[in-house]
ModelCIF file with pLDDT and N, C-alpha, C, O atoms, coordinates in Angstrom:
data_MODEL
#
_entry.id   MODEL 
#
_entity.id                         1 
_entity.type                       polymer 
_entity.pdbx_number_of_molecules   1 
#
_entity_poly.entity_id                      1 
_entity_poly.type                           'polypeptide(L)' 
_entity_poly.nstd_linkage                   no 
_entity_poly.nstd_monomer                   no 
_entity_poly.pdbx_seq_one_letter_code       
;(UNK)(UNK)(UNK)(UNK)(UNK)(UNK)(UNK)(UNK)(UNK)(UNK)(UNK)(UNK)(UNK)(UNK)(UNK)(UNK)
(UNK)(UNK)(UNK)(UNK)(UNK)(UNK)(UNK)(UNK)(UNK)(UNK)(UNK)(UNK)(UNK)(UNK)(UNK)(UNK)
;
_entity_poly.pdbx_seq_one_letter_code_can   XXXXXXXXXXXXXXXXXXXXXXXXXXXXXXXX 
_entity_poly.pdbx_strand_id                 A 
#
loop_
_entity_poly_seq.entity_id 
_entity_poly_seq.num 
_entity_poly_seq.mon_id 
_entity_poly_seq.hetero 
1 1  UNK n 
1 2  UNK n 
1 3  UNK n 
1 4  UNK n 
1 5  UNK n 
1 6  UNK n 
1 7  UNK n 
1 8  UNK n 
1 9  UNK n 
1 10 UNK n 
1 11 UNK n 
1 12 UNK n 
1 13 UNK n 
1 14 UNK n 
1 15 UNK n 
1 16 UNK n 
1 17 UNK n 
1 18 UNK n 
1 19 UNK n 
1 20 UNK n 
1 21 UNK n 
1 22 UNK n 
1 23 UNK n 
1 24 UNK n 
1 25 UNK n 
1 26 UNK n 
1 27 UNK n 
1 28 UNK n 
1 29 UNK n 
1 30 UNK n 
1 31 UNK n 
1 32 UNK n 
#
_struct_asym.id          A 
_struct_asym.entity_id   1 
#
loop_
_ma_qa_metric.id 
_ma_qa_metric.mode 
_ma_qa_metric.name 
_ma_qa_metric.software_group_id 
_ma_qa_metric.type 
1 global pLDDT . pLDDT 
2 local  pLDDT . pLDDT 
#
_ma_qa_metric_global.metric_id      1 
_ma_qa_metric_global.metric_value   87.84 
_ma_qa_metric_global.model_id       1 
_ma_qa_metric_global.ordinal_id     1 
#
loop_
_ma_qa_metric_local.label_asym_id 
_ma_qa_metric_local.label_comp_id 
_ma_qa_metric_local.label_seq_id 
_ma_qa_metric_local.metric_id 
_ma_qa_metric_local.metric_value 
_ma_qa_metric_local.model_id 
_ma_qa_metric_local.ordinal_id 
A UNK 1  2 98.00 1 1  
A UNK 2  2 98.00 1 2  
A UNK 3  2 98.00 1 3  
A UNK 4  2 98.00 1 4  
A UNK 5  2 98.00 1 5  
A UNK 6  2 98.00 1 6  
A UNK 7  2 98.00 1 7  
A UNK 8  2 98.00 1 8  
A UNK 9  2 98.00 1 9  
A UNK 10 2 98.00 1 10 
A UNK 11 2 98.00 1 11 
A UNK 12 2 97.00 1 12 
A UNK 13 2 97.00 1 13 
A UNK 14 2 97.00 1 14 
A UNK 15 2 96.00 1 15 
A UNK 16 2 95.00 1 16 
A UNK 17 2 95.00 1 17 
A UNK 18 2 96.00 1 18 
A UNK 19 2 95.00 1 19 
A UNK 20 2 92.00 1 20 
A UNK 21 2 89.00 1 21 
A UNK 22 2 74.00 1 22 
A UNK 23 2 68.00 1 23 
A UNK 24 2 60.00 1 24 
A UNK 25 2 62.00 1 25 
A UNK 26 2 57.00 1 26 
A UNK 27 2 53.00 1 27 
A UNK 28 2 65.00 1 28 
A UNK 29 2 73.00 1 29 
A UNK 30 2 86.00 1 30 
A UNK 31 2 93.00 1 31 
A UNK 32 2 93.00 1 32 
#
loop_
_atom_site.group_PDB 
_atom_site.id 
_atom_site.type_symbol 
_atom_site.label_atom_id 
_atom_site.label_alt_id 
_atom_site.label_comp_id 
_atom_site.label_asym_id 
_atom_site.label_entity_id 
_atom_site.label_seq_id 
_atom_site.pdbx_PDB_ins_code 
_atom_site.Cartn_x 
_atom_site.Cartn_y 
_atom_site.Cartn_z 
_atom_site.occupancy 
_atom_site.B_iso_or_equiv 
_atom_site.pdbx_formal_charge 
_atom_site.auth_seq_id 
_atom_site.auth_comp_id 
_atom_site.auth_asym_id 
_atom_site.auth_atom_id 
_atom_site.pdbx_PDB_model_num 
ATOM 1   N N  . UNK A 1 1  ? 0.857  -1.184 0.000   1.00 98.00 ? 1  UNK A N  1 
ATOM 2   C CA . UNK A 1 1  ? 0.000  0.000  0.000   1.00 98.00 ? 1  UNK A CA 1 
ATOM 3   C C  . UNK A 1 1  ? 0.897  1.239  0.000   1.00 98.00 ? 1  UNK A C  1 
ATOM 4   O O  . UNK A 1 1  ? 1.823  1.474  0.776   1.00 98.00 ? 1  UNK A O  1 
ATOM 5   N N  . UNK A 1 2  ? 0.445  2.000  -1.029  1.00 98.00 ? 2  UNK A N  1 
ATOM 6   C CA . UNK A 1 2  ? 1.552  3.238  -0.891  1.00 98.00 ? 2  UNK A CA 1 
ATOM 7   C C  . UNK A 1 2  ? 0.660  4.830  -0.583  1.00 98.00 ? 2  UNK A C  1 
ATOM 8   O O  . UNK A 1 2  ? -0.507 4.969  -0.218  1.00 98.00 ? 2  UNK A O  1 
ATOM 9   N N  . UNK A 1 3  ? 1.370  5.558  -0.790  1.00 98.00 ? 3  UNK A N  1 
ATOM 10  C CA . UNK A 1 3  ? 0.701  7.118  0.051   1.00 98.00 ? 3  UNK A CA 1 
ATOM 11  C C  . UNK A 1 3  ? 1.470  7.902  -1.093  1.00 98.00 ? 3  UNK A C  1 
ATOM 12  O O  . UNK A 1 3  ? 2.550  8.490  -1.053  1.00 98.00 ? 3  UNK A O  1 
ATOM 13  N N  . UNK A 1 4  ? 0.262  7.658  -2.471  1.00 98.00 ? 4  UNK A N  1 
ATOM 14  C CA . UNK A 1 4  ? 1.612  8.755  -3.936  1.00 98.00 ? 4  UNK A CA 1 
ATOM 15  C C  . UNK A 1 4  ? 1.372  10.129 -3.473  1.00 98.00 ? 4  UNK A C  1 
ATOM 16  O O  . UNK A 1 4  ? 0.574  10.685 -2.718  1.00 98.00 ? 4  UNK A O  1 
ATOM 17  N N  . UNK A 1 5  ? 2.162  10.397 -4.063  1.00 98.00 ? 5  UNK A N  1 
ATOM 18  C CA . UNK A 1 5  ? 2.825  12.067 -4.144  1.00 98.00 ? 5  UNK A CA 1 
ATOM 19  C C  . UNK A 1 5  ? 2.728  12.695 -5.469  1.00 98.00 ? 5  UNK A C  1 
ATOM 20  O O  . UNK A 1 5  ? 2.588  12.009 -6.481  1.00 98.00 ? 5  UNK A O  1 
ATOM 21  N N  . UNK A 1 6  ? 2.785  13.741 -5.492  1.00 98.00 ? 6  UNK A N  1 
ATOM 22  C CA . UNK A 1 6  ? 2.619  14.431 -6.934  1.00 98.00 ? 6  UNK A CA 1 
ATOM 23  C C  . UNK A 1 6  ? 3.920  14.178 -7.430  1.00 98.00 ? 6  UNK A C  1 
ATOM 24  O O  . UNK A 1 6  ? 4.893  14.136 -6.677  1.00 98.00 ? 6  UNK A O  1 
ATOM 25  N N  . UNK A 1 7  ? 4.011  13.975 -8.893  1.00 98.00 ? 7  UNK A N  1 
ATOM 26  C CA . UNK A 1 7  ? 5.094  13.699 -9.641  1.00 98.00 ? 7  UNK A CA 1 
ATOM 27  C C  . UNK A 1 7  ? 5.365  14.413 -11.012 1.00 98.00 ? 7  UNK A C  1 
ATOM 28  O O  . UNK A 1 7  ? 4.435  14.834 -11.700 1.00 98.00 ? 7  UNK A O  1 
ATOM 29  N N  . UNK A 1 8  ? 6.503  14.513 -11.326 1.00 98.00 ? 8  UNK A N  1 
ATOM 30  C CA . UNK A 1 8  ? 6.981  15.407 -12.192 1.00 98.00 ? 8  UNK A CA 1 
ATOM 31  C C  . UNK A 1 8  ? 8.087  14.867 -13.281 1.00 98.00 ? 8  UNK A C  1 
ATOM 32  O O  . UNK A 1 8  ? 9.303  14.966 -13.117 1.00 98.00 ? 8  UNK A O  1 
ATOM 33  N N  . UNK A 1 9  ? 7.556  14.381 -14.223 1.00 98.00 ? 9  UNK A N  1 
ATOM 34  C CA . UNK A 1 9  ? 8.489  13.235 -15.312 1.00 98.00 ? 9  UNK A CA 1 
ATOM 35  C C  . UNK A 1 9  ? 8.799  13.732 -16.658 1.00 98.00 ? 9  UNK A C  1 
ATOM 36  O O  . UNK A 1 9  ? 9.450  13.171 -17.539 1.00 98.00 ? 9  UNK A O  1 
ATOM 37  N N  . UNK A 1 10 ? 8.123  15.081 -16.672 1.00 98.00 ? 10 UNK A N  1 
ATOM 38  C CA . UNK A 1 10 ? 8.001  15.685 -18.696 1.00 98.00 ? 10 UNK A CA 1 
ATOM 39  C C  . UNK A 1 10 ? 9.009  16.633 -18.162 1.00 98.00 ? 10 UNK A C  1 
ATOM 40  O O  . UNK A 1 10 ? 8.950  17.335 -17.152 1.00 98.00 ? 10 UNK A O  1 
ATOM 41  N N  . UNK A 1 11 ? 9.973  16.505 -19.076 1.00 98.00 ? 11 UNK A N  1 
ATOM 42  C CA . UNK A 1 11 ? 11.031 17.451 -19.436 1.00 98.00 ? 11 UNK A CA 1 
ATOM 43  C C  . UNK A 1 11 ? 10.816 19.084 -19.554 1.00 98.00 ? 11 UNK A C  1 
ATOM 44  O O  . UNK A 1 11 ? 11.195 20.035 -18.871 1.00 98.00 ? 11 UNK A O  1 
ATOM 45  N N  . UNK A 1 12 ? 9.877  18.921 -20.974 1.00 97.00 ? 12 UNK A N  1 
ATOM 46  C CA . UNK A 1 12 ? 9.739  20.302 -21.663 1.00 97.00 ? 12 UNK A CA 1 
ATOM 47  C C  . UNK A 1 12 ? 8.898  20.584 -20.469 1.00 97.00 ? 12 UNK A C  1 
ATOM 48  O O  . UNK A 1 12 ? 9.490  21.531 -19.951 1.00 97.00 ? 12 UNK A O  1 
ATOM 49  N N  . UNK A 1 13 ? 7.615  20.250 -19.554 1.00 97.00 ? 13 UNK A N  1 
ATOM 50  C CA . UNK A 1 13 ? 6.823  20.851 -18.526 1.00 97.00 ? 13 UNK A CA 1 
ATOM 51  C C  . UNK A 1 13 ? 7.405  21.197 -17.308 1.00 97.00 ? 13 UNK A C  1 
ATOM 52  O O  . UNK A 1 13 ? 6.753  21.754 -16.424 1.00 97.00 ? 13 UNK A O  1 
ATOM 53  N N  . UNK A 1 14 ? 8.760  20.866 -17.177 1.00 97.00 ? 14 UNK A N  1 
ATOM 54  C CA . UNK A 1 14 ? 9.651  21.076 -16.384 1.00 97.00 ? 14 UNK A CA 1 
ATOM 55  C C  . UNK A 1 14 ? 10.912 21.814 -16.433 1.00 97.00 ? 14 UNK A C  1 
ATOM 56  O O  . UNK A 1 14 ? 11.780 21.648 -15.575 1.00 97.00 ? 14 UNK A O  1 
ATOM 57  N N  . UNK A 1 15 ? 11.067 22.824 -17.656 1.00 96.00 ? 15 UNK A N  1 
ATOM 58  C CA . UNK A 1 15 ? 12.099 23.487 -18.636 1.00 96.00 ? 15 UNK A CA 1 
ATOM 59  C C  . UNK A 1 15 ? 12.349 24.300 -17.838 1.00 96.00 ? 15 UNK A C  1 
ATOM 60  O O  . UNK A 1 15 ? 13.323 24.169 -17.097 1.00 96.00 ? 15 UNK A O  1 
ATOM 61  N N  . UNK A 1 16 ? 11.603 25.265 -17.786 1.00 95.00 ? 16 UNK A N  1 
ATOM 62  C CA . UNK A 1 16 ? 11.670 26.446 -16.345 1.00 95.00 ? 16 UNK A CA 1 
ATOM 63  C C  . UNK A 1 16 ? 12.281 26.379 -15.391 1.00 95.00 ? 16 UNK A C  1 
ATOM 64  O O  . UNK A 1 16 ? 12.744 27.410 -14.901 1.00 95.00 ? 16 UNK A O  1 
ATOM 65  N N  . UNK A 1 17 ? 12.524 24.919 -14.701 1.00 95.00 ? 17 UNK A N  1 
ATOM 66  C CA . UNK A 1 17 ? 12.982 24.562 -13.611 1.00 95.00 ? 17 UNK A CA 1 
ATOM 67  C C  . UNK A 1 17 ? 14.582 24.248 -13.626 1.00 95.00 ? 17 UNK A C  1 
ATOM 68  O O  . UNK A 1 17 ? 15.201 23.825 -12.649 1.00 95.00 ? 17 UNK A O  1 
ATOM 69  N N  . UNK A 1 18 ? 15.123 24.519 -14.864 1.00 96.00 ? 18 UNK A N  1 
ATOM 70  C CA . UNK A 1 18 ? 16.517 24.078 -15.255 1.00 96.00 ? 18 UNK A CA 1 
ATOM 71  C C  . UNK A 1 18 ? 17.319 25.195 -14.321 1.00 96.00 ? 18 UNK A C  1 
ATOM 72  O O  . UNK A 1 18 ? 17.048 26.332 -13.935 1.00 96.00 ? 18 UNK A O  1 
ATOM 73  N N  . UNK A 1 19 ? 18.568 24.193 -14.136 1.00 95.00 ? 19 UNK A N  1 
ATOM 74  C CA . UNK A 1 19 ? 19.381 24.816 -13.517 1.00 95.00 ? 19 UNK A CA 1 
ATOM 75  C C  . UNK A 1 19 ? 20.962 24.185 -13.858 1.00 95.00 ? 19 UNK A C  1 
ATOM 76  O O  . UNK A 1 19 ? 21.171 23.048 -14.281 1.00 95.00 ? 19 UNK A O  1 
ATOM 77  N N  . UNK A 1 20 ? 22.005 25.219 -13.562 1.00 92.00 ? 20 UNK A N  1 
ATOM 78  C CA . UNK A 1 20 ? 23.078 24.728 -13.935 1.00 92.00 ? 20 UNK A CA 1 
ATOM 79  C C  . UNK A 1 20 ? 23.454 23.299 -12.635 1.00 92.00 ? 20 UNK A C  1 
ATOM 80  O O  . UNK A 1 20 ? 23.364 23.337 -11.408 1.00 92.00 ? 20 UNK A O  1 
ATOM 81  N N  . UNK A 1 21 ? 23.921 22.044 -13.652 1.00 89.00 ? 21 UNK A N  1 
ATOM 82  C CA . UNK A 1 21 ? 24.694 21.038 -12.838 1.00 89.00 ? 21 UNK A CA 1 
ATOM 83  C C  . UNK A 1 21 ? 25.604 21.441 -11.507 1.00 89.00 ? 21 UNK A C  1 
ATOM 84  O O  . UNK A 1 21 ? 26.009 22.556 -11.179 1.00 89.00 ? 21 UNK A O  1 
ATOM 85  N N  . UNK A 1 22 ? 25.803 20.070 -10.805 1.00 74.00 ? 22 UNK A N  1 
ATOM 86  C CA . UNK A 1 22 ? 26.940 20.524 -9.607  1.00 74.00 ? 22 UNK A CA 1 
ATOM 87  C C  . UNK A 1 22 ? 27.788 20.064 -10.716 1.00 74.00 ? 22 UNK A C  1 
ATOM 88  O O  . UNK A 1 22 ? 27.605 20.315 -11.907 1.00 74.00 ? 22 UNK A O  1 
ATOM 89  N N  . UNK A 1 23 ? 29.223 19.003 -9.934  1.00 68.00 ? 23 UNK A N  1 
ATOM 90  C CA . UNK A 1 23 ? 30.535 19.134 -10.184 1.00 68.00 ? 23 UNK A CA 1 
ATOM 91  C C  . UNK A 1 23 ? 30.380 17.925 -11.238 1.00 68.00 ? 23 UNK A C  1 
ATOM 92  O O  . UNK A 1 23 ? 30.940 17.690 -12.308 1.00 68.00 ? 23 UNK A O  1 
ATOM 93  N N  . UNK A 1 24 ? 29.470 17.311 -10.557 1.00 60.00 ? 24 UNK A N  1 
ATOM 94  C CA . UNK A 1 24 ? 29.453 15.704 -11.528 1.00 60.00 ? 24 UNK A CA 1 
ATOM 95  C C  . UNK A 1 24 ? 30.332 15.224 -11.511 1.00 60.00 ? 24 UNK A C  1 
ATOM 96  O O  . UNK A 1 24 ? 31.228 15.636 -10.775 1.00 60.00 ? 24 UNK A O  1 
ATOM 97  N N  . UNK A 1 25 ? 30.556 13.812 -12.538 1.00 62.00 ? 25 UNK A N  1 
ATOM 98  C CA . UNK A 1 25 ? 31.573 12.891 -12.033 1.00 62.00 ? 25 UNK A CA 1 
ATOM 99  C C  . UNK A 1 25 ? 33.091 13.629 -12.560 1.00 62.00 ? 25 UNK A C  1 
ATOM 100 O O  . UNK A 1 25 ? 33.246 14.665 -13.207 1.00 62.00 ? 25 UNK A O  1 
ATOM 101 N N  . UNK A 1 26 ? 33.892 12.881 -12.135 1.00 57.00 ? 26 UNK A N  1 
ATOM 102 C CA . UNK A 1 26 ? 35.459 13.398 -12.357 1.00 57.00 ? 26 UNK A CA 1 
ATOM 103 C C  . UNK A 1 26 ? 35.686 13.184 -13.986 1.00 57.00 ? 26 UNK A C  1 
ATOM 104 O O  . UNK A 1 26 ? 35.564 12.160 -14.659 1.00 57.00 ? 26 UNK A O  1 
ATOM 105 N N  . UNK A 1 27 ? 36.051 14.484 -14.354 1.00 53.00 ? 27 UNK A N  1 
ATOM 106 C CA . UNK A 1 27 ? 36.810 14.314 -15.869 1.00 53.00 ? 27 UNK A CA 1 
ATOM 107 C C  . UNK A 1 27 ? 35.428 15.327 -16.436 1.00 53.00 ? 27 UNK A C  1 
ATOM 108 O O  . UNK A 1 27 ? 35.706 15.917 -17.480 1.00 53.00 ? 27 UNK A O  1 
ATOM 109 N N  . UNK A 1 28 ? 34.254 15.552 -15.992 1.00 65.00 ? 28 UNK A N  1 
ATOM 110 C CA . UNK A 1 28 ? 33.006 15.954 -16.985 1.00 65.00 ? 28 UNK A CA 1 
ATOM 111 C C  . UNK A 1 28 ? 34.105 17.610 -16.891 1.00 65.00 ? 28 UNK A C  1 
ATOM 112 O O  . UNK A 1 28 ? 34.833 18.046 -16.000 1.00 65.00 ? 28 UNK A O  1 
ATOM 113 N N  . UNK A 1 29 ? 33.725 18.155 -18.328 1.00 73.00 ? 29 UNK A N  1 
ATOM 114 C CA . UNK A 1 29 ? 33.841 19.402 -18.723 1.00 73.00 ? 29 UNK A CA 1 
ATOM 115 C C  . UNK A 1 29 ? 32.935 20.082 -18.710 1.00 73.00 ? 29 UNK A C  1 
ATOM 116 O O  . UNK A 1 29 ? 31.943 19.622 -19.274 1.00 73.00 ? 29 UNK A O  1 
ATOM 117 N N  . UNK A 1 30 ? 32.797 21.640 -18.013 1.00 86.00 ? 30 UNK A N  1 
ATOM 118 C CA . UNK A 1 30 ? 31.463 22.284 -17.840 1.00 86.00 ? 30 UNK A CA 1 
ATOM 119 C C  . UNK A 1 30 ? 31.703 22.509 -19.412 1.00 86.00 ? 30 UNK A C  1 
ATOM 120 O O  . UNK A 1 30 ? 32.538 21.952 -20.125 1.00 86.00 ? 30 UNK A O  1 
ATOM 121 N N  . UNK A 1 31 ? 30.743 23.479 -19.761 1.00 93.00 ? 31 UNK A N  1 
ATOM 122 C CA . UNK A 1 31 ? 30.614 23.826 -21.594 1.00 93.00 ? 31 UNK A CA 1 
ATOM 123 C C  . UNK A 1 31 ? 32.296 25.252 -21.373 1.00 93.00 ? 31 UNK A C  1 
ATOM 124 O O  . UNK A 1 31 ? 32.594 25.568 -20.221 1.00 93.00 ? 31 UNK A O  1 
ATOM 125 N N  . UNK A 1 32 ? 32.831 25.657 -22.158 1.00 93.00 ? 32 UNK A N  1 
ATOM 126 C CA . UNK A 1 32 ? 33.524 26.595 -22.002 1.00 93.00 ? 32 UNK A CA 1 
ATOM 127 C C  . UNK A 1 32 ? 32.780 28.127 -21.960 1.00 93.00 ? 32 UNK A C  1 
ATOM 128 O O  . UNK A 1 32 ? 33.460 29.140 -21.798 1.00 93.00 ? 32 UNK A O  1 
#
C-alpha cells in the first residue's frame, strides 16, 4: 500500500525549472 505524491516526469513541462549542474563525475567538462 503506498501514500503517492505528486510527480513530475516531462522534461519540456519542467524546462523552467533548469538549472546549472553541480561538479558531476570526475573528468566531466562544464561547456567553455
Amino acid at each position: 500500500d503506498y501514500a503517492p505524491e505528486a510527480h513530475e516526469t516531462d522534461l519540456r513541462a519542467r524546462r523552467k525549472k533548469a538549472r546549472s549542474p553541480g561538479k558531476g563525475k570526475d573528468g566531466f567538462e562544464p561547456p567553455p
